[in-house]
N, C-alpha and C. Protein backbone atom coordinates (compact mmCIF):
# COMPACT_ATOMS: atom_id res chain seq x y z
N UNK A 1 8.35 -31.11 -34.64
CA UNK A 1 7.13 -31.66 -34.09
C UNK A 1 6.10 -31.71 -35.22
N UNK A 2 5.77 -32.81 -35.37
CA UNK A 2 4.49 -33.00 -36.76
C UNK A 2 2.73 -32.23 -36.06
N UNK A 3 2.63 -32.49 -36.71
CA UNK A 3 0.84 -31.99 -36.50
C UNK A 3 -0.01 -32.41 -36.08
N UNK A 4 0.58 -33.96 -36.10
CA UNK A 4 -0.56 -34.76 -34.69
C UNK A 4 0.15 -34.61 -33.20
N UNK A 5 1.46 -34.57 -33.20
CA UNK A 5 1.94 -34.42 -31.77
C UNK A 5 1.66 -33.21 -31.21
N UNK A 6 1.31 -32.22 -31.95
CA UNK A 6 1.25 -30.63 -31.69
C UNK A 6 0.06 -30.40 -30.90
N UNK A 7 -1.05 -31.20 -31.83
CA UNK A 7 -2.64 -31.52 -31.54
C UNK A 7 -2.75 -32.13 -30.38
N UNK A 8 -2.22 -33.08 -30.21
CA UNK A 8 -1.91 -33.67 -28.99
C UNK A 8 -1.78 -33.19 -27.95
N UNK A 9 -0.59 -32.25 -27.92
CA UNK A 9 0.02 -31.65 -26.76
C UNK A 9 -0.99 -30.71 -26.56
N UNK A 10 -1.56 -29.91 -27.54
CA UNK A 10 -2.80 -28.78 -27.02
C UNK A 10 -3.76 -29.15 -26.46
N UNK A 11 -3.69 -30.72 -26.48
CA UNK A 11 -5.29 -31.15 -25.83
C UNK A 11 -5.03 -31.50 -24.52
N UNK A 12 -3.84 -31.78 -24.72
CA UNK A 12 -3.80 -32.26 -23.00
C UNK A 12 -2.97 -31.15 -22.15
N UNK A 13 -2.55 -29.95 -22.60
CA UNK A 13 -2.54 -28.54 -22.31
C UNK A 13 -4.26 -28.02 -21.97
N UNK A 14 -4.89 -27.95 -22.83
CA UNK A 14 -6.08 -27.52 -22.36
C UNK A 14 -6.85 -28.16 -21.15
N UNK A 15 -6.50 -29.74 -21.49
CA UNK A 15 -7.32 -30.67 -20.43
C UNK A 15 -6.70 -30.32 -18.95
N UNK A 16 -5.40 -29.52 -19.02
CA UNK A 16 -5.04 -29.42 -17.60
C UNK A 16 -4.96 -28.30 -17.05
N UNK A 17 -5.77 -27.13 -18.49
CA UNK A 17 -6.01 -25.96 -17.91
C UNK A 17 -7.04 -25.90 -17.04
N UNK A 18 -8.04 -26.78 -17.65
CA UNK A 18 -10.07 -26.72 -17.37
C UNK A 18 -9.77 -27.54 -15.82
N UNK A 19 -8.71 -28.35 -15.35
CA UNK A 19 -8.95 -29.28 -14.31
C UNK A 19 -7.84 -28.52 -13.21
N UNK A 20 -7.28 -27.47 -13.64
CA UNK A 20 -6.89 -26.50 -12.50
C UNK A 20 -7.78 -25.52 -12.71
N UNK A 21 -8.55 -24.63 -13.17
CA UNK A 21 -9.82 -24.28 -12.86
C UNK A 21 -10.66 -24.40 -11.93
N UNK A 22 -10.78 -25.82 -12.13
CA UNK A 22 -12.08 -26.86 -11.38
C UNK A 22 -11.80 -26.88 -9.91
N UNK A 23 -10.26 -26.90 -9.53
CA UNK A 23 -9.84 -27.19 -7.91
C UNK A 23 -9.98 -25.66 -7.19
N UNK A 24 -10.75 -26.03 -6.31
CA UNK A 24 -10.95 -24.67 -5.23
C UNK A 24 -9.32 -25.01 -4.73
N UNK A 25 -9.43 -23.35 -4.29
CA UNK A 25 -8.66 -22.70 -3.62
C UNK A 25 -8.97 -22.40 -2.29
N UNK A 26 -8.27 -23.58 -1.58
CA UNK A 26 -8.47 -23.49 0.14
C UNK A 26 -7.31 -23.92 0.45
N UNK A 27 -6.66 -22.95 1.23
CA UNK A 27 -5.55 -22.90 1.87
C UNK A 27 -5.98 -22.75 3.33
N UNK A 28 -4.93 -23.30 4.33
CA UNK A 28 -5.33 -23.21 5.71
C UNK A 28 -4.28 -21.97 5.96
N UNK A 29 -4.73 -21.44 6.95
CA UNK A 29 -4.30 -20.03 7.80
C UNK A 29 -3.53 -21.13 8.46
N UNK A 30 -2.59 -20.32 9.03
CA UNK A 30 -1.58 -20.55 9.89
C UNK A 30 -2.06 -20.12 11.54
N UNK A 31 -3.11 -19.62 10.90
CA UNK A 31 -4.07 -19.17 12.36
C UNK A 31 -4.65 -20.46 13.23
N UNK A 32 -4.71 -21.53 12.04
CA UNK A 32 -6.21 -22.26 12.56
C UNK A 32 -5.66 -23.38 13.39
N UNK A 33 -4.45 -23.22 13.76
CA UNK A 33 -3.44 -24.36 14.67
C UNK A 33 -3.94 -23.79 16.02
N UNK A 34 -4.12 -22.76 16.20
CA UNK A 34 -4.40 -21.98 16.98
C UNK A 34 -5.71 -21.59 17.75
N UNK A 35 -6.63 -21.79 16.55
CA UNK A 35 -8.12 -21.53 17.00
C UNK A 35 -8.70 -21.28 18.36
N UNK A 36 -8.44 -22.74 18.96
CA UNK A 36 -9.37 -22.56 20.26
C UNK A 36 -8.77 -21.55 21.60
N UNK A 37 -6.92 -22.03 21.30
CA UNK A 37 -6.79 -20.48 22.05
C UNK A 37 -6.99 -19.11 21.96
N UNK A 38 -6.65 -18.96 20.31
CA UNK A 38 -6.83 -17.10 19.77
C UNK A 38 -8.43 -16.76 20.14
N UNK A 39 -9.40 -17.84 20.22
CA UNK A 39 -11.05 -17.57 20.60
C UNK A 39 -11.29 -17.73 21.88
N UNK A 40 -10.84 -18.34 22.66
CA UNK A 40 -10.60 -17.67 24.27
C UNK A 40 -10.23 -17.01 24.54
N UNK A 41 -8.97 -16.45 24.28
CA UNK A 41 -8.42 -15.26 24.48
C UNK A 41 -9.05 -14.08 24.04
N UNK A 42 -9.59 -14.03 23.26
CA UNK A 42 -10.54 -13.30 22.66
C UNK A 42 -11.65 -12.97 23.51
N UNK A 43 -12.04 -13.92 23.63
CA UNK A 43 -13.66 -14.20 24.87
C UNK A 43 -13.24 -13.46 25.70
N UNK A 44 -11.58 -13.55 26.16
CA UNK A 44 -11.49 -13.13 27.58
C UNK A 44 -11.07 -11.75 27.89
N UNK A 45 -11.11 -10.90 26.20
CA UNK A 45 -10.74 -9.50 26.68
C UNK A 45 -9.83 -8.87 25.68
N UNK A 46 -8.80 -10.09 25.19
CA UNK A 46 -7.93 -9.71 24.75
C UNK A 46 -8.07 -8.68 23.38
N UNK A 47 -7.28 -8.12 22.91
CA UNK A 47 -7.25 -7.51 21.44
C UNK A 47 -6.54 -7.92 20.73
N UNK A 48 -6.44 -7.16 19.10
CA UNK A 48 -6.21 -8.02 18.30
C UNK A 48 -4.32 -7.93 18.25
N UNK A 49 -4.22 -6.45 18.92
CA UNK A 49 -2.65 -6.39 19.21
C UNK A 49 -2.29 -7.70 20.29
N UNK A 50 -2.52 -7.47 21.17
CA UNK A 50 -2.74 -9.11 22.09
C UNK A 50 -2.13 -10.39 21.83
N UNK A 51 -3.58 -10.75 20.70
CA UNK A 51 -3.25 -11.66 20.08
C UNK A 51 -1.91 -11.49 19.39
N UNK A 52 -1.28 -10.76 18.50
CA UNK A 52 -0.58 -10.91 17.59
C UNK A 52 0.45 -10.99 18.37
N UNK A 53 0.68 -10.42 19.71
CA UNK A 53 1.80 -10.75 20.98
C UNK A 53 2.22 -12.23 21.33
N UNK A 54 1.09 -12.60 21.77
CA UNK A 54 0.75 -13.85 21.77
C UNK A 54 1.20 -15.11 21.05
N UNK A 55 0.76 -14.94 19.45
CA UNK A 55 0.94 -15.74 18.37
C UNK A 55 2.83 -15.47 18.38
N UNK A 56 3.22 -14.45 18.27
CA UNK A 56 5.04 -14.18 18.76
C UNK A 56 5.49 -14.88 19.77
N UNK A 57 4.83 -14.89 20.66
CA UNK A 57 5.14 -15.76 21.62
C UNK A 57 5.26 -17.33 20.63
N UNK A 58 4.74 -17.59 20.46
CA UNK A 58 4.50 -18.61 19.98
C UNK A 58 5.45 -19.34 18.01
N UNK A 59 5.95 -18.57 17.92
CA UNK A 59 6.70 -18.28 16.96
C UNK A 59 5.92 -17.81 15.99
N UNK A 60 4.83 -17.39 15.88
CA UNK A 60 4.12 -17.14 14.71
C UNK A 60 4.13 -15.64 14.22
N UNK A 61 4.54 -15.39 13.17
CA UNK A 61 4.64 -13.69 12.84
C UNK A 61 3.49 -13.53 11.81
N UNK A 62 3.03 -12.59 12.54
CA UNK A 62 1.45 -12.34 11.54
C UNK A 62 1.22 -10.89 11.67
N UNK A 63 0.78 -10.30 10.76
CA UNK A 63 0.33 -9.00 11.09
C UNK A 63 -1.31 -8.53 11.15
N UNK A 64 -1.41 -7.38 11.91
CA UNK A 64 -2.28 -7.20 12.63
C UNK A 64 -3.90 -7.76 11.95
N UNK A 65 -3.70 -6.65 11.07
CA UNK A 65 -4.37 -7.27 9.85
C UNK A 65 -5.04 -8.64 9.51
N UNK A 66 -4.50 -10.05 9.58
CA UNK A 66 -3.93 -11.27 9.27
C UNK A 66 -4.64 -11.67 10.30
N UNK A 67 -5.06 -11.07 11.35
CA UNK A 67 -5.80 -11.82 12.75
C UNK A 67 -6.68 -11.00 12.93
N UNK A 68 -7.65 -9.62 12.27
CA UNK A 68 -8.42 -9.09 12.15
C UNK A 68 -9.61 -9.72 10.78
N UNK A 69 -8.75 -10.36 10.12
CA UNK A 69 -9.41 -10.80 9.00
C UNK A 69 -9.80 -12.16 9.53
N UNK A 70 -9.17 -13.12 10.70
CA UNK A 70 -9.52 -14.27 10.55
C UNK A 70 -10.39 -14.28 11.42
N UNK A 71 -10.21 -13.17 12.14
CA UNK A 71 -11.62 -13.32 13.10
C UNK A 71 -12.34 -13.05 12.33
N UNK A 72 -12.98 -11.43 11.57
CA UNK A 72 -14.11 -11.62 10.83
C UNK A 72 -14.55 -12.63 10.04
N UNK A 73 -13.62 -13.54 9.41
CA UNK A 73 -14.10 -15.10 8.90
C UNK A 73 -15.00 -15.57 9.66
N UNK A 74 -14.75 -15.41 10.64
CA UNK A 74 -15.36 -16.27 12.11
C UNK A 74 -16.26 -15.79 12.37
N UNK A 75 -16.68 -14.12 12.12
CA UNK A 75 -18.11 -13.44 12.44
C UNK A 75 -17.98 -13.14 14.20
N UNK A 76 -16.41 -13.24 14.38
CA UNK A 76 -16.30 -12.51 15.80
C UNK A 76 -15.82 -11.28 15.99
N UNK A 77 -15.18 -10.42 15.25
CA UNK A 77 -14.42 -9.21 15.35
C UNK A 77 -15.29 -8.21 14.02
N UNK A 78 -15.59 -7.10 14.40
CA UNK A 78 -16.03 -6.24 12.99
C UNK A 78 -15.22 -4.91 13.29
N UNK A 79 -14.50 -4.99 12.50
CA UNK A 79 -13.20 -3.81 11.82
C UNK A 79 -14.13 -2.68 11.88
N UNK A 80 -13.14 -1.52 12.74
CA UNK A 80 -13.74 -0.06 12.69
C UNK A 80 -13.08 0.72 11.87
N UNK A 81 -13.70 1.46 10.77
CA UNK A 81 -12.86 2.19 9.88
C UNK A 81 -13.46 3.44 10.80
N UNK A 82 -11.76 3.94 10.57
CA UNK A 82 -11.50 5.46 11.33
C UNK A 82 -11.41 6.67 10.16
């Protein structure tokens, strides 16, 4: 490889470091198919074990955790440390 192809390749190595940088990182939950039921159910009593019954029902395997966090996203559930 000569010394302009080298140059080359580093620039457009770098150019595609700075432009994956640049892209946020937003991934969808596997929760959010779900939303309007896991937030009624919610409304209506349920817990977060419940839910995670529920989401099984439904083929979805999530742990407890995983639906404690997406509610607090939501500013509906606040985690009790014991």
């Amino acid at each position: 490889m000569d010394e302009q192809h080298a140059a080359a390749t580093v620039a457009r190595l770098k150019a595609d470091a700075a432009e994956n940088r640049r892209r946020p990182y937003s991934r969808r939950s596997r929760l959010d198919r779900f939303e309007d039921d896991l937030l009624t159910l919610h409304a209506a009593g349920a817990r977060v074990v419940d839910l995670q019954r529920w989401l099984k029902e439904q083929r979805i395997n999530v742990a407890h955790s995983t639906i404690s966090r997406w509610l607090e996203k939501r500013g509906i559930y606040e985690r009790v440390d014991v």
